[in-house]
PDB file of N, CA and C in Angstrom:
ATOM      1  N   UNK A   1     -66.661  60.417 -80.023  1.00  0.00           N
ATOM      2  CA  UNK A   1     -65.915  60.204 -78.790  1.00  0.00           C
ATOM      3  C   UNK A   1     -66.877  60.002 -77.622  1.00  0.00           C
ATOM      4  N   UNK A   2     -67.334  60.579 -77.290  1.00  0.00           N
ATOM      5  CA  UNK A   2     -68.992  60.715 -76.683  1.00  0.00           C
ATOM      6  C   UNK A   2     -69.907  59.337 -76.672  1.00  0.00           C
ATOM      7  N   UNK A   3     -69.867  59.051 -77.577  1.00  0.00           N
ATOM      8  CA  UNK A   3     -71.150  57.717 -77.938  1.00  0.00           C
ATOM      9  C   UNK A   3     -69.669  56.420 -77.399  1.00  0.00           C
ATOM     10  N   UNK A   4     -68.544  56.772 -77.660  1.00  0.00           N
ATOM     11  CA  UNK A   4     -67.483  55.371 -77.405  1.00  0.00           C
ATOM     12  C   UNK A   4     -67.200  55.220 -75.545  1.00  0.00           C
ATOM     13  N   UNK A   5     -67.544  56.628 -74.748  1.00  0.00           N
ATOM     14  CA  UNK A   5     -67.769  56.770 -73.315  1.00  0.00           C
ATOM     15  C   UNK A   5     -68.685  56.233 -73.133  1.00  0.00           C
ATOM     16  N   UNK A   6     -69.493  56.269 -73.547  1.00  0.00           N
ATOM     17  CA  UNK A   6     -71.019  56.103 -72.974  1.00  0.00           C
ATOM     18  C   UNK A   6     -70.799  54.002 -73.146  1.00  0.00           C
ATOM     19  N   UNK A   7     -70.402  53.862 -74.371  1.00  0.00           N
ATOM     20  CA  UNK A   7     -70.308  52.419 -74.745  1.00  0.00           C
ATOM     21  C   UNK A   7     -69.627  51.869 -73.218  1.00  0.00           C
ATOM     22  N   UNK A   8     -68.168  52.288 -73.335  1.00  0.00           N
ATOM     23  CA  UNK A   8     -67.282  52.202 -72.263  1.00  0.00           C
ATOM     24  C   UNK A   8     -68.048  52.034 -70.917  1.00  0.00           C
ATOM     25  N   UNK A   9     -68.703  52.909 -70.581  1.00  0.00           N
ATOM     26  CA  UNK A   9     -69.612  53.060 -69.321  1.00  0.00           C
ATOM     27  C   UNK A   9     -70.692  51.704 -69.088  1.00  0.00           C
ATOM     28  N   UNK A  10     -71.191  51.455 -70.215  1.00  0.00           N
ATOM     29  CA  UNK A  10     -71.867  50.347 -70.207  1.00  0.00           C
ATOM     30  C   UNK A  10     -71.375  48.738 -69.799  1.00  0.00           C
ATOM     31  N   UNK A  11     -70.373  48.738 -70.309  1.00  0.00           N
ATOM     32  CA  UNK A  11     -69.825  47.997 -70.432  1.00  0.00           C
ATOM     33  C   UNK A  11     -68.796  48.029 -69.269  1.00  0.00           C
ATOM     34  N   UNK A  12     -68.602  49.217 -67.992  1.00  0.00           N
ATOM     35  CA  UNK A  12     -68.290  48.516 -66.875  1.00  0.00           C
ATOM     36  C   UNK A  12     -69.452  48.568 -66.034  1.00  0.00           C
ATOM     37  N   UNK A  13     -71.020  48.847 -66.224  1.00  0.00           N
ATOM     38  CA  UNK A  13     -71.723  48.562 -65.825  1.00  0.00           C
ATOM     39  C   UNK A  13     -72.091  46.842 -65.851  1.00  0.00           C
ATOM     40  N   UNK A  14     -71.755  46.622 -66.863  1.00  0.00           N
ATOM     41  CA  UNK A  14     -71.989  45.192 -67.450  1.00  0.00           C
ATOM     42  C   UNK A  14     -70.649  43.731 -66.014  1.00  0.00           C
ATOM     43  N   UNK A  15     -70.072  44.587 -66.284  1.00  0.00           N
ATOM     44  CA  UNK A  15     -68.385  43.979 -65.540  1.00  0.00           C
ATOM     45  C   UNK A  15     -68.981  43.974 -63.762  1.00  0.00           C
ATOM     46  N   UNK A  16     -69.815  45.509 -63.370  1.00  0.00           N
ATOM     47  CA  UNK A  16     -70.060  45.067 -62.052  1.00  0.00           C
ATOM     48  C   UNK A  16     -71.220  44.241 -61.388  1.00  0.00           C
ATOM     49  N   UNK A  17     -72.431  44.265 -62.742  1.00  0.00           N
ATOM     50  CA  UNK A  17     -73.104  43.560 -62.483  1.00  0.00           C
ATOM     51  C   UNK A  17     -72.508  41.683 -62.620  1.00  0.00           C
ATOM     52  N   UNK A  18     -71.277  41.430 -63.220  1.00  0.00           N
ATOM     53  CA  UNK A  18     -70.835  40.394 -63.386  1.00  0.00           C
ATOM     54  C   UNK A  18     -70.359  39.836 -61.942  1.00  0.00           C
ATOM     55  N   UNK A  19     -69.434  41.285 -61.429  1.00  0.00           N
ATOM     56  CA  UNK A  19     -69.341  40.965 -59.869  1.00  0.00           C
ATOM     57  C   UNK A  19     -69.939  40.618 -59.111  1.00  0.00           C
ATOM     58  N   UNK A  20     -71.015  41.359 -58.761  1.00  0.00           N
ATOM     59  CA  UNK A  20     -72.191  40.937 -58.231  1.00  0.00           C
ATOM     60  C   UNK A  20     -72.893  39.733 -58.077  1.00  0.00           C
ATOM     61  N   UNK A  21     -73.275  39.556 -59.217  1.00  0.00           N
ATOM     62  CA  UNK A  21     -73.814  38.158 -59.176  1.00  0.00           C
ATOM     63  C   UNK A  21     -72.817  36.951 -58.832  1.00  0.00           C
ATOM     64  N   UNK A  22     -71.187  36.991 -59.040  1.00  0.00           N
ATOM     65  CA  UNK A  22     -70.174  36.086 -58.681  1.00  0.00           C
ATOM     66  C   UNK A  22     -70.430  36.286 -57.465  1.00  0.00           C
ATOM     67  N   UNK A  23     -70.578  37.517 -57.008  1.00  0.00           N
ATOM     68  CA  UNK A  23     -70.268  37.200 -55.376  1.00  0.00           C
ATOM     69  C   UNK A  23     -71.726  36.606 -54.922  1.00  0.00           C
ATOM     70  N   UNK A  24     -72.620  36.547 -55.436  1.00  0.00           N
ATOM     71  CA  UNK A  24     -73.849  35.600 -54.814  1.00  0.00           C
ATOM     72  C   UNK A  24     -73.527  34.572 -54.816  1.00  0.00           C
ATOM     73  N   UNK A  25     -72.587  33.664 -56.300  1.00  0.00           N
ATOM     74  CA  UNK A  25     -72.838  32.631 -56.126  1.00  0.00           C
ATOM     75  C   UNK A  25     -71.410  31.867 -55.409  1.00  0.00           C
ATOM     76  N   UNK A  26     -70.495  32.957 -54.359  1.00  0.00           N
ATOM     77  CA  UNK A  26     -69.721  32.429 -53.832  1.00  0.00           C
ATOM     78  C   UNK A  26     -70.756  32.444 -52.401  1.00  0.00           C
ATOM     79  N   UNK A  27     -71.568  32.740 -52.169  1.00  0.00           N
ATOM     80  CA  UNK A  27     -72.010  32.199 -50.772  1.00  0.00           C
ATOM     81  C   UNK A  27     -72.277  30.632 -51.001  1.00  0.00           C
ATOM     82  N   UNK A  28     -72.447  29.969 -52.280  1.00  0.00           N
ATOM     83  CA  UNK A  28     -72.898  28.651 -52.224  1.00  0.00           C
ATOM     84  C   UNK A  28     -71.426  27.937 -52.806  1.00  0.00           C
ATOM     85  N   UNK A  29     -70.954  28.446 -53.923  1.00  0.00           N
ATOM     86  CA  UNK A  29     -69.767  27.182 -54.034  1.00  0.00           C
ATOM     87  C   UNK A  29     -68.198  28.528 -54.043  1.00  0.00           C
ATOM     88  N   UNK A  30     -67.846  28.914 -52.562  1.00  0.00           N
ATOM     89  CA  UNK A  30     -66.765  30.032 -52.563  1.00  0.00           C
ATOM     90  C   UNK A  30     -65.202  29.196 -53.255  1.00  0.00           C
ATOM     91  N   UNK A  31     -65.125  27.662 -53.211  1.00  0.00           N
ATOM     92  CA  UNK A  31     -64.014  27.383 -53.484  1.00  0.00           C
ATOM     93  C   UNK A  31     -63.524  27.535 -55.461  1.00  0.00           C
ATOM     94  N   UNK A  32     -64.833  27.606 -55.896  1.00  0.00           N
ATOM     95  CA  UNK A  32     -64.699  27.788 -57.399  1.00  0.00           C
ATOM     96  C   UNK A  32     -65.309  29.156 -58.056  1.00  0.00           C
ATOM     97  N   UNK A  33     -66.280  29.501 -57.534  1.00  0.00           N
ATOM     98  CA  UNK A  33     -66.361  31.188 -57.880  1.00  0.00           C
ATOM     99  C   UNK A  33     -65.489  32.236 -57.484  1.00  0.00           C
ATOM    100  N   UNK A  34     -64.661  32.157 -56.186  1.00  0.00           N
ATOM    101  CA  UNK A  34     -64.030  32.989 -56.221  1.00  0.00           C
ATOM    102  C   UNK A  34     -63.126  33.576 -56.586  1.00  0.00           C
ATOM    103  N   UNK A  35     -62.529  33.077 -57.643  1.00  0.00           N
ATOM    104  CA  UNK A  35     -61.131  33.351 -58.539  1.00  0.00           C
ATOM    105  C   UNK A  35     -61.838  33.952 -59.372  1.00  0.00           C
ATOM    106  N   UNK A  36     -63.375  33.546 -59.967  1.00  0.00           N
ATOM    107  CA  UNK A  36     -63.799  34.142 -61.234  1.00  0.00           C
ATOM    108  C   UNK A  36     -64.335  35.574 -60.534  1.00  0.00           C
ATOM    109  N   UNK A  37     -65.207  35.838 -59.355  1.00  0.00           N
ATOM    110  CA  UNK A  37     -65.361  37.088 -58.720  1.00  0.00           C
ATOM    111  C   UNK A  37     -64.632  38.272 -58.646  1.00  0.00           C
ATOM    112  N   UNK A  38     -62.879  37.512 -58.348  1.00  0.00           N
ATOM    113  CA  UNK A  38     -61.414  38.542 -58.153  1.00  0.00           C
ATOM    114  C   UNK A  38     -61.359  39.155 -59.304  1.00  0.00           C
ATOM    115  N   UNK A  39     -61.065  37.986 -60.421  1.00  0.00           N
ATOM    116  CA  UNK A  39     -61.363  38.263 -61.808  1.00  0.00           C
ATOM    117  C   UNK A  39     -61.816  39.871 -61.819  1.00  0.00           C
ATOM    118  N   UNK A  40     -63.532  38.948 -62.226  1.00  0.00           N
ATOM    119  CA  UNK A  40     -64.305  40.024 -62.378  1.00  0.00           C
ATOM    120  C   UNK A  40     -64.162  41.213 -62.039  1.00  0.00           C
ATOM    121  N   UNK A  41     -63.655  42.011 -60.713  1.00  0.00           N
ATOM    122  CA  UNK A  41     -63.734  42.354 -59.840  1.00  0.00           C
ATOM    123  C   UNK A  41     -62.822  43.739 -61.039  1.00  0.00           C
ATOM    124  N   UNK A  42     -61.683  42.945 -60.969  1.00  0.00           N
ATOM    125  CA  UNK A  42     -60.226  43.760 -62.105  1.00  0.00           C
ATOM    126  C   UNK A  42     -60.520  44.267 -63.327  1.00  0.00           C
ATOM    127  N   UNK A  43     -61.452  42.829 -63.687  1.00  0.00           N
ATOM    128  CA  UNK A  43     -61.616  43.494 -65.301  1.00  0.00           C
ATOM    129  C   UNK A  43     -62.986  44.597 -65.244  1.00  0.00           C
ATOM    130  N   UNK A  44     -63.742  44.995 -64.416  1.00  0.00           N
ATOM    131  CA  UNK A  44     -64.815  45.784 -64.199  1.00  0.00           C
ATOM    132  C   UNK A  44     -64.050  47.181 -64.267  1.00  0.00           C
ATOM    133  N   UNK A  45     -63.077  47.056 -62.929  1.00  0.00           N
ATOM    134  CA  UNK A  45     -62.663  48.346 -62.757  1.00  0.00           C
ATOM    135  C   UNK A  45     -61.272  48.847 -64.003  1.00  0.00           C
ATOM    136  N   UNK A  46     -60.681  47.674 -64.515  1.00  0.00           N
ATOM    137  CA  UNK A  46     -59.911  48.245 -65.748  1.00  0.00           C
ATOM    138  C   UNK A  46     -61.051  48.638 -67.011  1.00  0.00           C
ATOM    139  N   UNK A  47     -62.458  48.245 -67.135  1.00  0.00           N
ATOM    140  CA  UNK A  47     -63.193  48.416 -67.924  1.00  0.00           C
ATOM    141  C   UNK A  47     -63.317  49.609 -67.693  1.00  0.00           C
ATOM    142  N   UNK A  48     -63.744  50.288 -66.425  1.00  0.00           N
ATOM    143  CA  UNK A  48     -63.969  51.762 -66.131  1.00  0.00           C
ATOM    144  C   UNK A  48     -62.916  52.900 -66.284  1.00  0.00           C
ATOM    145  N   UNK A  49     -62.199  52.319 -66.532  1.00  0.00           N
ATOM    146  CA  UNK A  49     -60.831  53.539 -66.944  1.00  0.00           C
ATOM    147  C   UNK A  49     -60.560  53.471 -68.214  1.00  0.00           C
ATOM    148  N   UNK A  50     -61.285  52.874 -69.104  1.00  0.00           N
ATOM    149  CA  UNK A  50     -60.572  53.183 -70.356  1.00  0.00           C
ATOM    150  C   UNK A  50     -60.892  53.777 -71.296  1.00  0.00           C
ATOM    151  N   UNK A  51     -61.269  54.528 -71.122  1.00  0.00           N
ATOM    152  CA  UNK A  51     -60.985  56.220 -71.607  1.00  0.00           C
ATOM    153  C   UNK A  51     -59.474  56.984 -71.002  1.00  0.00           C
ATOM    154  N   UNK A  52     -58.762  56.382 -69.913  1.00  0.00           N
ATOM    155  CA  UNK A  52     -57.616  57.311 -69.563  1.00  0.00           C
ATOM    156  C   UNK A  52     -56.115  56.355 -70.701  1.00  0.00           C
ATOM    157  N   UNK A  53     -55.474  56.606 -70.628  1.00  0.00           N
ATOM    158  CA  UNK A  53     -54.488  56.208 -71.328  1.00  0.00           C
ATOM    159  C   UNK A  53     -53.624  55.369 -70.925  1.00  0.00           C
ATOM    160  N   UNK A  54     -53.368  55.360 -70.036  1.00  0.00           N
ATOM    161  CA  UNK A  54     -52.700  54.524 -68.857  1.00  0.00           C
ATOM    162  C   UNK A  54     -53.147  53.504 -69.078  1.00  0.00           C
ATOM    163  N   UNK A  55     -54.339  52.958 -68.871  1.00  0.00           N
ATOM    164  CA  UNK A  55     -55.084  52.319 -68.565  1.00  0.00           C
ATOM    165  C   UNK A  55     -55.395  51.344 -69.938  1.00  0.00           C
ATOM    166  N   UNK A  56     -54.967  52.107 -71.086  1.00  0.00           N
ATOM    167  CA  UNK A  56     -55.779  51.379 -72.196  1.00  0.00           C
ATOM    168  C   UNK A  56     -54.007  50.772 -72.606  1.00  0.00           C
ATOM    169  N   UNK A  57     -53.319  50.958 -72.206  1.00  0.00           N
ATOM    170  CA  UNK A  57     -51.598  50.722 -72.432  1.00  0.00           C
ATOM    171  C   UNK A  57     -51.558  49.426 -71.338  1.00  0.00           C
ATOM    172  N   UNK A  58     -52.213  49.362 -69.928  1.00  0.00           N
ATOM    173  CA  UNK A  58     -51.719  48.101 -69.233  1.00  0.00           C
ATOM    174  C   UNK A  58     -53.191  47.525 -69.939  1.00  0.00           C
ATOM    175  N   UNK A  59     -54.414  47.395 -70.079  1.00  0.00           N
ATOM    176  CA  UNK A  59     -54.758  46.440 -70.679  1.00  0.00           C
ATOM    177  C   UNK A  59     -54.293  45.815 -71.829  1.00  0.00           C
ATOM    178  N   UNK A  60     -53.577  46.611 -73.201  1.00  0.00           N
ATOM    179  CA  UNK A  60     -53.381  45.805 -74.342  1.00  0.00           C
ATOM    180  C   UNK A  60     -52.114  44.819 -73.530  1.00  0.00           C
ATOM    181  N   UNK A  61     -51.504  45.563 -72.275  1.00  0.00           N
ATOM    182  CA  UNK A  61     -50.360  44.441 -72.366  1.00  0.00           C
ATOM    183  C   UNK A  61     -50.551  43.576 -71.457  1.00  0.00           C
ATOM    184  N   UNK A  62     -51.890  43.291 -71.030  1.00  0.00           N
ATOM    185  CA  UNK A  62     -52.916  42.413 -70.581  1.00  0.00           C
ATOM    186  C   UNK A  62     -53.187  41.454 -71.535  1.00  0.00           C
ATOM    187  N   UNK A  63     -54.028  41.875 -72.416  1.00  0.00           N
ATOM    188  CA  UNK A  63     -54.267  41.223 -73.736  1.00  0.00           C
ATOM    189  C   UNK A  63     -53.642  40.226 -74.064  1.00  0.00           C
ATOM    190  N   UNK A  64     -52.094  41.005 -74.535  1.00  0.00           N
ATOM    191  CA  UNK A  64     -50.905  39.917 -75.206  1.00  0.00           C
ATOM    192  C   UNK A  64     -50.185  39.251 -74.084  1.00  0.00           C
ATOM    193  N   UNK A  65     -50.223  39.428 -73.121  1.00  0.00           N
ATOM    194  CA  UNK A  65     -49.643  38.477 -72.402  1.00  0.00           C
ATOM    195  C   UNK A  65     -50.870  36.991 -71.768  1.00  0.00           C
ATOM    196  N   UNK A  66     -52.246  37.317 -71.807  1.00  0.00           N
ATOM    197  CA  UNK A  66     -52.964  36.395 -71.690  1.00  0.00           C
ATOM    198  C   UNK A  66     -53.613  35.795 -73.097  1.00  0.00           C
ATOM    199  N   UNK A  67     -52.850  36.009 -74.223  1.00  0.00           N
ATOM    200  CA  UNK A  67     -52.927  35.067 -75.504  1.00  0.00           C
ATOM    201  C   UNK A  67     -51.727  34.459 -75.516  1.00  0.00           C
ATOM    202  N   UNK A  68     -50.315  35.021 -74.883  1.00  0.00           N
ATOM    203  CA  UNK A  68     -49.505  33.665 -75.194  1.00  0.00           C
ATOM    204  C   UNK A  68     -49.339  32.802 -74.099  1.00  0.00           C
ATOM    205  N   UNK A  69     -50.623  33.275 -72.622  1.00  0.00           N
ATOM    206  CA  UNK A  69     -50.640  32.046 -71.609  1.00  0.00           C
ATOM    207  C   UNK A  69     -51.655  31.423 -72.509  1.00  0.00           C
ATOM    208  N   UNK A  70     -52.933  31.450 -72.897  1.00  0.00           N
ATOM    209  CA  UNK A  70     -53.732  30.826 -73.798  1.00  0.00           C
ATOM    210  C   UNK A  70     -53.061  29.705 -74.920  1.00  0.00           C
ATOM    211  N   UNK A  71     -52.168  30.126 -75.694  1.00  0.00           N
ATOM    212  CA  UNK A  71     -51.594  29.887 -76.586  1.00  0.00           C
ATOM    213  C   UNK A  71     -50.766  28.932 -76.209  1.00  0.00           C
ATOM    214  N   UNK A  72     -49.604  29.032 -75.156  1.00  0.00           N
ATOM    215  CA  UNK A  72     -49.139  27.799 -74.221  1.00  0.00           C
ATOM    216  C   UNK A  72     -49.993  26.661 -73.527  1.00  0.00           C
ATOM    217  N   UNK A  73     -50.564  26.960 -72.863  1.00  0.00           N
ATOM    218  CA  UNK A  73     -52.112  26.373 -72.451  1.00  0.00           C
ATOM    219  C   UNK A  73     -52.348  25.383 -73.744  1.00  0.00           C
ATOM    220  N   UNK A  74     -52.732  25.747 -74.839  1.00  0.00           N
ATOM    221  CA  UNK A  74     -53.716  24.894 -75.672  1.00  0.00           C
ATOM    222  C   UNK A  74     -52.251  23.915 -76.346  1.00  0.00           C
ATOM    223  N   UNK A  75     -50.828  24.332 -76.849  1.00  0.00           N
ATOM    224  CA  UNK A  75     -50.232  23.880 -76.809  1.00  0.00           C
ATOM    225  C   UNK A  75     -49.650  22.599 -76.051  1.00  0.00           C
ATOM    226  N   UNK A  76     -50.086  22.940 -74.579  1.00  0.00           N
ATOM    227  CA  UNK A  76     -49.466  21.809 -73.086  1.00  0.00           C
ATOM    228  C   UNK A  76     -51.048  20.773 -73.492  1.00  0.00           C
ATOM    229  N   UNK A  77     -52.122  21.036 -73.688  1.00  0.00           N
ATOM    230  CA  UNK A  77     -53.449  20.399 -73.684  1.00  0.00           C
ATOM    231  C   UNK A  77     -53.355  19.289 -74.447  1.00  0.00           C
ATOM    232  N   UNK A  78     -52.656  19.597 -75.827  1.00  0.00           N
ATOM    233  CA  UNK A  78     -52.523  18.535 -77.183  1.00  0.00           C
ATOM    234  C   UNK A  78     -51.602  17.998 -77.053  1.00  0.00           C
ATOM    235  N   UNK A  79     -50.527  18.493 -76.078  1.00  0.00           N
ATOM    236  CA  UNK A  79     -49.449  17.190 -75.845  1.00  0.00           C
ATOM    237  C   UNK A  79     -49.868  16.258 -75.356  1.00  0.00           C
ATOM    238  N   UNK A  80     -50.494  16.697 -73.915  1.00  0.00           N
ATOM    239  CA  UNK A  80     -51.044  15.987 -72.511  1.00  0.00           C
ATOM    240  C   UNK A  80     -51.947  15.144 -73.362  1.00  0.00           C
ATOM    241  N   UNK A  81     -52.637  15.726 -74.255  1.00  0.00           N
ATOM    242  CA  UNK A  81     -54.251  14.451 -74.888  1.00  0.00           C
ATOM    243  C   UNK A  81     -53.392  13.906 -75.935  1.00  0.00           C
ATOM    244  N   UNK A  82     -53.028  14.015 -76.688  1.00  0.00           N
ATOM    245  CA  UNK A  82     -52.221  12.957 -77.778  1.00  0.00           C
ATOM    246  C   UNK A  82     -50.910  12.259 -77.749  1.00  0.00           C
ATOM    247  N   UNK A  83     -50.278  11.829 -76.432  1.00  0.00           N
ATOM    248  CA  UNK A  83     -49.091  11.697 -75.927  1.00  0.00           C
ATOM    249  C   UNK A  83     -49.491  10.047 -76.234  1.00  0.00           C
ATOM    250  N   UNK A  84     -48.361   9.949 -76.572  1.00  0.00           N
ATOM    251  CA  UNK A  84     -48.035   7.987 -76.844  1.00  0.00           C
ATOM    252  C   UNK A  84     -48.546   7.465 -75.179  1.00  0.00           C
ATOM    253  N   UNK A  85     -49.382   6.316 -75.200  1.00  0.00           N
ATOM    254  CA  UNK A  85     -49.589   5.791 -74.026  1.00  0.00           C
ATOM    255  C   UNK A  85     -48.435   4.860 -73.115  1.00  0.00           C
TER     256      UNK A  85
END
């Protein structure tokens, strides 16, 4: 349990250093990094709570709800590219 905290910990260490560096590179292009920064920003601090329970319950339903936008997504992609001209 111990060694899976410590993992956990790393790994929102990993999420804020992700922030970080997004937010450098919104001083140069803010109209396209900054959605990925906000991002970042969420998934850092949901990374840091999950060890509480709460927390590990709204990410899985994080999860499944951004595989069947994914899943729609790649669906709308192969219409849009293989559509009769």
């Amino acid at each position: 349990m111990m060694k899976e905290r410590d993992t956990l910990f790393l790994i929102a260490l990993v999420g804020f250093g992700a922030v970080i560096m997004s937010g450098l590179a919104v001083l140069k292009q803010w109209i396209i990094i900054l959605p990925l920064a906000l991002a970042m920003a969420f998934l850092a601090v949901l990374l840091f709570y999950q060890n509480r329970k709460k927390a590990i319950h709204i990410s899985e339903s994080l999860e499944k709800w951004a595989f069947i936008a994914a899943l729609i997504l790649f669906i709308v992609s192969f219409i849009l590219l293989y559509r009769p001209a």
